[in-house]
PDB file of N, CA and C in Angstrom:
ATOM      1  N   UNK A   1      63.880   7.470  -3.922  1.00  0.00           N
ATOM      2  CA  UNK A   1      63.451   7.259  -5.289  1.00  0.00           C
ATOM      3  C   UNK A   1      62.739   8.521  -5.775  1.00  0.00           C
ATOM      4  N   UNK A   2      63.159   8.806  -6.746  1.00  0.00           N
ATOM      5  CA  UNK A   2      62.922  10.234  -8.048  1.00  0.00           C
ATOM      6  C   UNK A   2      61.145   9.629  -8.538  1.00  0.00           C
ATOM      7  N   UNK A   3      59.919  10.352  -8.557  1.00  0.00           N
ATOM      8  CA  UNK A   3      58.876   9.995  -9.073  1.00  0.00           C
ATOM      9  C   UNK A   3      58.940  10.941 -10.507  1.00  0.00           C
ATOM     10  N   UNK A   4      58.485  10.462 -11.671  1.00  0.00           N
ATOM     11  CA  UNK A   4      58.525  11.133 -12.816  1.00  0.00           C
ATOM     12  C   UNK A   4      57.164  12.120 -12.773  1.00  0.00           C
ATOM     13  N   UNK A   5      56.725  12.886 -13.847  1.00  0.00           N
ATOM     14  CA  UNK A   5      55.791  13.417 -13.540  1.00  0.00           C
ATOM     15  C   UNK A   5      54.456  12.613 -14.118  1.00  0.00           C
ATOM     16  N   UNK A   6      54.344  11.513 -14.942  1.00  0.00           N
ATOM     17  CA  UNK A   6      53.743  10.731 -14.965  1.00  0.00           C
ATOM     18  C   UNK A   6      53.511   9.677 -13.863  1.00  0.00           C
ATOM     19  N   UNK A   7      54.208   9.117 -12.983  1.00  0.00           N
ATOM     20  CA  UNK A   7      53.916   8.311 -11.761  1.00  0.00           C
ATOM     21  C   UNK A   7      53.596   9.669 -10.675  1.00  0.00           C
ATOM     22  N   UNK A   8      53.793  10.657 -10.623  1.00  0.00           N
ATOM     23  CA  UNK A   8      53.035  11.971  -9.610  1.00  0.00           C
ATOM     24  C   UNK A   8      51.808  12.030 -10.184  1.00  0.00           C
ATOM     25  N   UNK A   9      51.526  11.973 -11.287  1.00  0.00           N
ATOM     26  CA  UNK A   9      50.346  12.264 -11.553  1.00  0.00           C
ATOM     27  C   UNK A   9      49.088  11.281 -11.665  1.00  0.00           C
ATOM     28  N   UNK A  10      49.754   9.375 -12.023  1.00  0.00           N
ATOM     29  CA  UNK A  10      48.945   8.600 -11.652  1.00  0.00           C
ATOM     30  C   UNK A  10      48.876   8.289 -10.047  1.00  0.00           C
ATOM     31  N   UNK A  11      49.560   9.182  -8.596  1.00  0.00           N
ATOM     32  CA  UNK A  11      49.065   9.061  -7.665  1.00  0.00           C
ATOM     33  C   UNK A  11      47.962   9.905  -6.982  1.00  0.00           C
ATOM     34  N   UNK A  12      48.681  11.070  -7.671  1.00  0.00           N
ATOM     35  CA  UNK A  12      47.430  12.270  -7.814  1.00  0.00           C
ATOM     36  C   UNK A  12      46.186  11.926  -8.035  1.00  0.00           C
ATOM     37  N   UNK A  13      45.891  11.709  -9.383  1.00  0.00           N
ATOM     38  CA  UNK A  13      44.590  10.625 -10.005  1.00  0.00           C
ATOM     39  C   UNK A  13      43.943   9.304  -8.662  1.00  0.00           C
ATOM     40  N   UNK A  14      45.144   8.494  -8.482  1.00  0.00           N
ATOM     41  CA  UNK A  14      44.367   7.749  -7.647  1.00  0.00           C
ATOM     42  C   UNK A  14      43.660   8.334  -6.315  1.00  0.00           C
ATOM     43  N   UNK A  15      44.577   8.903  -5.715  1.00  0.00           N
ATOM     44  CA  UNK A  15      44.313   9.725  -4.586  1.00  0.00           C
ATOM     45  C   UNK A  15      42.569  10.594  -4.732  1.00  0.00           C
ATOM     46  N   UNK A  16      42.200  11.144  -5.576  1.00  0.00           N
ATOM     47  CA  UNK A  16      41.233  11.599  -6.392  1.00  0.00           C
ATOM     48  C   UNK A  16      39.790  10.646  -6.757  1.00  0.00           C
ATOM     49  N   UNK A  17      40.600   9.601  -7.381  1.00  0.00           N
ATOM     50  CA  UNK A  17      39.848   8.579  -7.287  1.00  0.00           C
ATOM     51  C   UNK A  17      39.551   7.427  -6.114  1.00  0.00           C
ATOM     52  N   UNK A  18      39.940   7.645  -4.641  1.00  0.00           N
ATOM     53  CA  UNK A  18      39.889   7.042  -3.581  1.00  0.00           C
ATOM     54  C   UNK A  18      38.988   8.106  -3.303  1.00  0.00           C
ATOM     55  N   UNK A  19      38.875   9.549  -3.658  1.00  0.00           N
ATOM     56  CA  UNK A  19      38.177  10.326  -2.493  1.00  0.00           C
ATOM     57  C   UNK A  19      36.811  10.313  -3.176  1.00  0.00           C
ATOM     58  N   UNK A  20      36.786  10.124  -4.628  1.00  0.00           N
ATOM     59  CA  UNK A  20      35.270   9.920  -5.009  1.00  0.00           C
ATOM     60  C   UNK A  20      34.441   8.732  -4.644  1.00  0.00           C
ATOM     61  N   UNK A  21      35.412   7.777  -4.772  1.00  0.00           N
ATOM     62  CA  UNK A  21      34.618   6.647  -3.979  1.00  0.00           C
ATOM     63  C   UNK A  21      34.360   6.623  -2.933  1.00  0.00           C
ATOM     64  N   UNK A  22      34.923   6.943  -1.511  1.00  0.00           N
ATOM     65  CA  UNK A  22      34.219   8.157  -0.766  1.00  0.00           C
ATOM     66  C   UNK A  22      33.353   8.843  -0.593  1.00  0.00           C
ATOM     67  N   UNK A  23      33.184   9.270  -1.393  1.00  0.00           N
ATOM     68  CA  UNK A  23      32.003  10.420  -1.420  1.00  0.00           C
ATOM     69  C   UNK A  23      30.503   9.914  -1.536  1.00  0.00           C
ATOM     70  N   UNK A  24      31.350   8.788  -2.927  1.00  0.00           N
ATOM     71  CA  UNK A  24      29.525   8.490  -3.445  1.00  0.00           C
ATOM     72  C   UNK A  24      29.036   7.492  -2.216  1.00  0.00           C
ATOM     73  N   UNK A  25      30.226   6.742  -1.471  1.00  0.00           N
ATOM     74  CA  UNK A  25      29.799   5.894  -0.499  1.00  0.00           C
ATOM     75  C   UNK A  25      29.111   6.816   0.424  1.00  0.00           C
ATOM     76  N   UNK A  26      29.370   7.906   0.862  1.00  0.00           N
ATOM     77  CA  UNK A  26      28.916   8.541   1.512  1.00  0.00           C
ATOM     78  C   UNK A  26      27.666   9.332   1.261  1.00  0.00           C
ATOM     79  N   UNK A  27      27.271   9.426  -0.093  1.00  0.00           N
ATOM     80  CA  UNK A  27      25.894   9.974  -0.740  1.00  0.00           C
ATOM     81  C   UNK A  27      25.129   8.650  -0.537  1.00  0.00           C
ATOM     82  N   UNK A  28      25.778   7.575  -0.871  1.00  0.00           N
ATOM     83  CA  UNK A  28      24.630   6.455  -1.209  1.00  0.00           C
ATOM     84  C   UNK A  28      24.279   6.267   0.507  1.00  0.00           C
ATOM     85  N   UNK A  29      24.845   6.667   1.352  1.00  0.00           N
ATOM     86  CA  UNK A  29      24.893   5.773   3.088  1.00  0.00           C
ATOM     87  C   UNK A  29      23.446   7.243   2.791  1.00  0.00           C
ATOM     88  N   UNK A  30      23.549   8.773   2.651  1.00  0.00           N
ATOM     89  CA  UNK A  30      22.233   9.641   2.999  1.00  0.00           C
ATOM     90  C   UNK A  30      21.808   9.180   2.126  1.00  0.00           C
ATOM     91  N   UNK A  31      21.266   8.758   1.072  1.00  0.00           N
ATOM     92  CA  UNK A  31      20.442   8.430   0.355  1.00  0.00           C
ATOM     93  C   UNK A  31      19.326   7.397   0.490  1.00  0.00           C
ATOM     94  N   UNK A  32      20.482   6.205   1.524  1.00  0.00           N
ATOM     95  CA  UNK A  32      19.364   5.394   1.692  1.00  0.00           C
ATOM     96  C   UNK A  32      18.494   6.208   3.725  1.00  0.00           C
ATOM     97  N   UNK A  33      19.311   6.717   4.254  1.00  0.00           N
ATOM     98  CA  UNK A  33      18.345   7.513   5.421  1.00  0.00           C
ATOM     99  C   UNK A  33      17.403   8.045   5.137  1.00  0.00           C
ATOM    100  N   UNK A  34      17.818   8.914   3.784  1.00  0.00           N
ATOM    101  CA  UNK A  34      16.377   9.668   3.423  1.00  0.00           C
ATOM    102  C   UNK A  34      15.208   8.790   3.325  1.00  0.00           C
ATOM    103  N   UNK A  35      15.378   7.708   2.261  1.00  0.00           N
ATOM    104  CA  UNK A  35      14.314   6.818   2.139  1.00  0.00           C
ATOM    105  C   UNK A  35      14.148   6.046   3.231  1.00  0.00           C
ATOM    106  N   UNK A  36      14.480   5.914   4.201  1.00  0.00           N
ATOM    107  CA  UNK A  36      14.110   5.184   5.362  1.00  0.00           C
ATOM    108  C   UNK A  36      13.098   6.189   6.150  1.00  0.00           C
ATOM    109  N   UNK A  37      13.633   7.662   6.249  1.00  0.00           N
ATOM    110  CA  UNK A  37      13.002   8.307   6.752  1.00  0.00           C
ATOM    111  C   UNK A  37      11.865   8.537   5.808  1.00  0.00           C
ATOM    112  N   UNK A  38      11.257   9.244   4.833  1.00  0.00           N
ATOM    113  CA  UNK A  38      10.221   9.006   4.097  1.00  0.00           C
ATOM    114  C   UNK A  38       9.277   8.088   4.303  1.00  0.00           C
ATOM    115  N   UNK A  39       9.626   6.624   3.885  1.00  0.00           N
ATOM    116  CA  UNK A  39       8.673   5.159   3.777  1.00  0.00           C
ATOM    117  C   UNK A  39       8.266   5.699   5.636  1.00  0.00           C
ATOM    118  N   UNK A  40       9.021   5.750   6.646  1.00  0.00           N
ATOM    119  CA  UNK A  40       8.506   5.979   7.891  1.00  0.00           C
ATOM    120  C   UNK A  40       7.785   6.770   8.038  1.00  0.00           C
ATOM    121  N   UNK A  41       7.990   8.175   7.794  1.00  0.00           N
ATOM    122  CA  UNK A  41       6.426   9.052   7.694  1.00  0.00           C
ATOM    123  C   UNK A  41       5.378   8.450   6.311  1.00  0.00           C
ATOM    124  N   UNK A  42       5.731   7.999   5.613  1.00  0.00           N
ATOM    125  CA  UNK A  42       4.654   7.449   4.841  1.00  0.00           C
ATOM    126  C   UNK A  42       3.601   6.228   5.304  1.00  0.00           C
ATOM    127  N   UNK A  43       4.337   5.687   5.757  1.00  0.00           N
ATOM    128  CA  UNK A  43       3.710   4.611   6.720  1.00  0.00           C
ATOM    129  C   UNK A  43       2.829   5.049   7.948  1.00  0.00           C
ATOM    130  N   UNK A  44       3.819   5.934   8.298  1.00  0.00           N
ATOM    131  CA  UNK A  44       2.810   7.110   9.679  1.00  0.00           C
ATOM    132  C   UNK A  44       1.539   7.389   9.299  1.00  0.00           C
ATOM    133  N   UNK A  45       1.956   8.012   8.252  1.00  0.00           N
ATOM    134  CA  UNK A  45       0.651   8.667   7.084  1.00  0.00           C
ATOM    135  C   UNK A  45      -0.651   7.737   7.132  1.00  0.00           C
ATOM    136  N   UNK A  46       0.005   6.796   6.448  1.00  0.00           N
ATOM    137  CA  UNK A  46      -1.255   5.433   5.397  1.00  0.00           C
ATOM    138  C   UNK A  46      -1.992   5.527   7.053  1.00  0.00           C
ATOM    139  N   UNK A  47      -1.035   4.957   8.856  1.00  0.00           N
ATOM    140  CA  UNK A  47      -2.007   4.595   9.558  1.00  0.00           C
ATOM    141  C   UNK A  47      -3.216   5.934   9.916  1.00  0.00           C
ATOM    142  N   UNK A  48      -2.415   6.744   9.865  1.00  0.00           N
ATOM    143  CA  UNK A  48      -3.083   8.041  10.427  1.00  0.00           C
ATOM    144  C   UNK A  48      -4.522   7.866   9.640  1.00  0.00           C
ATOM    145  N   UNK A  49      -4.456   7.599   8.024  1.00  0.00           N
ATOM    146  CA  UNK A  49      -5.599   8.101   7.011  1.00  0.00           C
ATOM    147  C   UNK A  49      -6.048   6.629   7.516  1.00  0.00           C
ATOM    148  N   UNK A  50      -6.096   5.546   7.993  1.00  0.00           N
ATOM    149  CA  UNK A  50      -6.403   4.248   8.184  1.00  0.00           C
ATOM    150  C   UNK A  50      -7.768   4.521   9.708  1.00  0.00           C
ATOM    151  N   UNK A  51      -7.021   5.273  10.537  1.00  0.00           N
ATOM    152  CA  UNK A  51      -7.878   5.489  11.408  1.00  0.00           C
ATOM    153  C   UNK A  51      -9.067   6.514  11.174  1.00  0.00           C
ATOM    154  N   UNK A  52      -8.318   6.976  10.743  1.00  0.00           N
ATOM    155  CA  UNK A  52      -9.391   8.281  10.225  1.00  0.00           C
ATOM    156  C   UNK A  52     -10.782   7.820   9.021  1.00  0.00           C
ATOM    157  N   UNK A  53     -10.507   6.941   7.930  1.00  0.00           N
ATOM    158  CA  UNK A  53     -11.699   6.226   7.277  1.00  0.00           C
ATOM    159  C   UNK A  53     -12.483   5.437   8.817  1.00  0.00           C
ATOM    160  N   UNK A  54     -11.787   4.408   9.411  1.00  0.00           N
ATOM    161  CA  UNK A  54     -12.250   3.281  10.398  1.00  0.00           C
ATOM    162  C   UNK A  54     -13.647   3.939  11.113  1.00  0.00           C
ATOM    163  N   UNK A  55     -12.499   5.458  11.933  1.00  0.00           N
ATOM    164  CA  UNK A  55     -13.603   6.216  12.407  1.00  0.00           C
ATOM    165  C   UNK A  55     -14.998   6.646  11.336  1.00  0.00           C
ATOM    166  N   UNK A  56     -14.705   7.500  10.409  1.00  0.00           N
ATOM    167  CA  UNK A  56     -15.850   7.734   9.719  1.00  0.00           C
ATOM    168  C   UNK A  56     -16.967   6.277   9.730  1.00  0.00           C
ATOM    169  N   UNK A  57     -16.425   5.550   9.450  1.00  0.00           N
ATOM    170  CA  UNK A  57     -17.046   4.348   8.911  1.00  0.00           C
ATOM    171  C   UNK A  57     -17.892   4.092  10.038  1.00  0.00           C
ATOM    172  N   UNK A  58     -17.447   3.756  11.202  1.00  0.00           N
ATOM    173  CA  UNK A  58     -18.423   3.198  12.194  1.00  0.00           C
ATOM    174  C   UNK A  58     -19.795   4.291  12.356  1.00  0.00           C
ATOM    175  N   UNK A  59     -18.794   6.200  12.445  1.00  0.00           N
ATOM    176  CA  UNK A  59     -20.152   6.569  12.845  1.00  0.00           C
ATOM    177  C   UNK A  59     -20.952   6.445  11.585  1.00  0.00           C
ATOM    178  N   UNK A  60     -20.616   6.698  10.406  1.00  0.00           N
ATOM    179  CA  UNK A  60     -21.703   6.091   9.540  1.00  0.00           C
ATOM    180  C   UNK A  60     -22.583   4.805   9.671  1.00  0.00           C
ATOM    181  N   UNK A  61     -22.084   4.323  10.299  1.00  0.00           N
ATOM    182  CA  UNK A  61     -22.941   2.998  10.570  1.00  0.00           C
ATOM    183  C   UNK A  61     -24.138   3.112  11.934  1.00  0.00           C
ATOM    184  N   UNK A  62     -23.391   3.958  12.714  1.00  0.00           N
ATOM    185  CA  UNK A  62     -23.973   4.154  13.934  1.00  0.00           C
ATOM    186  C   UNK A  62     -24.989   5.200  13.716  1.00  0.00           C
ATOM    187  N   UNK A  63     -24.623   5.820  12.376  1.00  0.00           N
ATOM    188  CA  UNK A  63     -25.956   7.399  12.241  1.00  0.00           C
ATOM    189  C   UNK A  63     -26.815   6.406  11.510  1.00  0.00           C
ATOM    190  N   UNK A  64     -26.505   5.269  10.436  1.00  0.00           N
ATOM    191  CA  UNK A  64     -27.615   4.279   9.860  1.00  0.00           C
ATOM    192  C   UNK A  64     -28.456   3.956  10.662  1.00  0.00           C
ATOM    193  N   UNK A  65     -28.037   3.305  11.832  1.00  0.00           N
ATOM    194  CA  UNK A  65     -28.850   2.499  12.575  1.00  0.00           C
ATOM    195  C   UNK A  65     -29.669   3.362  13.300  1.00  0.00           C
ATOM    196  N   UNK A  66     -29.377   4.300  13.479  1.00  0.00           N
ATOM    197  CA  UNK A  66     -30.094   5.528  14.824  1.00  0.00           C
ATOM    198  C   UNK A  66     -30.144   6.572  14.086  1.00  0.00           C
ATOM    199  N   UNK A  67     -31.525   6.746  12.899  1.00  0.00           N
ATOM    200  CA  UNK A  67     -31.748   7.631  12.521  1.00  0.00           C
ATOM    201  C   UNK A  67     -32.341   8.878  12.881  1.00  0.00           C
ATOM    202  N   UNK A  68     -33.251   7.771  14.710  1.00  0.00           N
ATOM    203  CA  UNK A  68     -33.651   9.322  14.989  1.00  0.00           C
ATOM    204  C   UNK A  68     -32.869  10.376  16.011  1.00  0.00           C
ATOM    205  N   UNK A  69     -31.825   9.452  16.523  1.00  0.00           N
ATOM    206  CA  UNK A  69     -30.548  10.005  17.217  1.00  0.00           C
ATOM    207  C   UNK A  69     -30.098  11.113  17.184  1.00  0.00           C
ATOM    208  N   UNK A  70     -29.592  11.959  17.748  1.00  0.00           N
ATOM    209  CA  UNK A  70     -28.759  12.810  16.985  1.00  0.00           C
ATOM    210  C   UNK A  70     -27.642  12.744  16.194  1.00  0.00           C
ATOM    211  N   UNK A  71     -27.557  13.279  15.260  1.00  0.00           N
ATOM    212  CA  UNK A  71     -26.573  12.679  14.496  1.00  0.00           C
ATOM    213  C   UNK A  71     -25.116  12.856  15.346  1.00  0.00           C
ATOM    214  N   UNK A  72     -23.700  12.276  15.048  1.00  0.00           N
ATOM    215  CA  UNK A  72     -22.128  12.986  15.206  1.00  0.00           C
ATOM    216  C   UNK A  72     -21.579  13.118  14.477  1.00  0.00           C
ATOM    217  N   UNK A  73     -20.944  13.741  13.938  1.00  0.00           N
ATOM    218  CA  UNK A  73     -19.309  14.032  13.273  1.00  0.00           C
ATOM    219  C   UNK A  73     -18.006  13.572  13.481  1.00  0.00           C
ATOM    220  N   UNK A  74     -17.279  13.168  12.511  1.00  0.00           N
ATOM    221  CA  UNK A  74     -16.145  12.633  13.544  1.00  0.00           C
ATOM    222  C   UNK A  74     -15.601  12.730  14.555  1.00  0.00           C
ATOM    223  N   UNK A  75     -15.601  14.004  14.620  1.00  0.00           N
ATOM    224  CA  UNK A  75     -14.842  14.916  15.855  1.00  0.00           C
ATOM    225  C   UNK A  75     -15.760  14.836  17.546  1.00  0.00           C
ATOM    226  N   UNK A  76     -16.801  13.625  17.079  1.00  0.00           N
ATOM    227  CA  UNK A  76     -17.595  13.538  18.050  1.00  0.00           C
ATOM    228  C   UNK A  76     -18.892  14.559  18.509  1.00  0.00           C
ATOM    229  N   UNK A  77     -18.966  15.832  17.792  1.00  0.00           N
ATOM    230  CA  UNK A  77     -20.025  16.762  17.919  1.00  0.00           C
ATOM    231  C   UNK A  77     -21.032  15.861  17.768  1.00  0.00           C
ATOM    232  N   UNK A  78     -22.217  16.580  17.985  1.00  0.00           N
ATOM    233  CA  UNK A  78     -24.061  16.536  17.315  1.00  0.00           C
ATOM    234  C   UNK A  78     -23.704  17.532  16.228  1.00  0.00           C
ATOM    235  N   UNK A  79     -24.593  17.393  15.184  1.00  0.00           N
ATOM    236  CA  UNK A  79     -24.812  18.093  14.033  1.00  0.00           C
ATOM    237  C   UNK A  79     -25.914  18.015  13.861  1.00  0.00           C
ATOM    238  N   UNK A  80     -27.065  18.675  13.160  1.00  0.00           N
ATOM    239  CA  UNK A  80     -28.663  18.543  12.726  1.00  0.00           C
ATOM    240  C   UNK A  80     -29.121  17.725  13.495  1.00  0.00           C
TER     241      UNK A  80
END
């Protein structure tokens, strides 16, 4: 069978249009990794800054109570 150049060219087109759908399937599949990866270091993040207030907090509580103590720093030093 003889294809005209109108039926060559609506396979062309489809062919074209199979590979974009393709593609974007394939943008949308990294698109959602990225955001998986992100929210995961973001989440990393929030606990990291979570421990890091917790700590402050106690020794603030612990320099309240024991004023004549030496004081610490987070990092566990004496200071003044």
């Amino acid at each position: 069978m003889v294809k005209t150049r109108s039926q060559a060219k609506m396979a062309e087109n489809a062919d074209l249009l199979a590979l974009l759908a393709e593609m974007k399937k394939s943008m949308e599949k990294g698109q959602e990794e990225m955001k998986n990866q992100i929210q995961s270091h973001v989440e990393s993040k929030v606990g990291e800054i979570k421990d890091h207030v917790i700590i402050k907090l106690k020794l603030h509580r612990e320099n309240r109570r024991c004023p004549k103590r030496e004081k610490r720093d987070w990092r566990g030093k004496g200071r003044g």
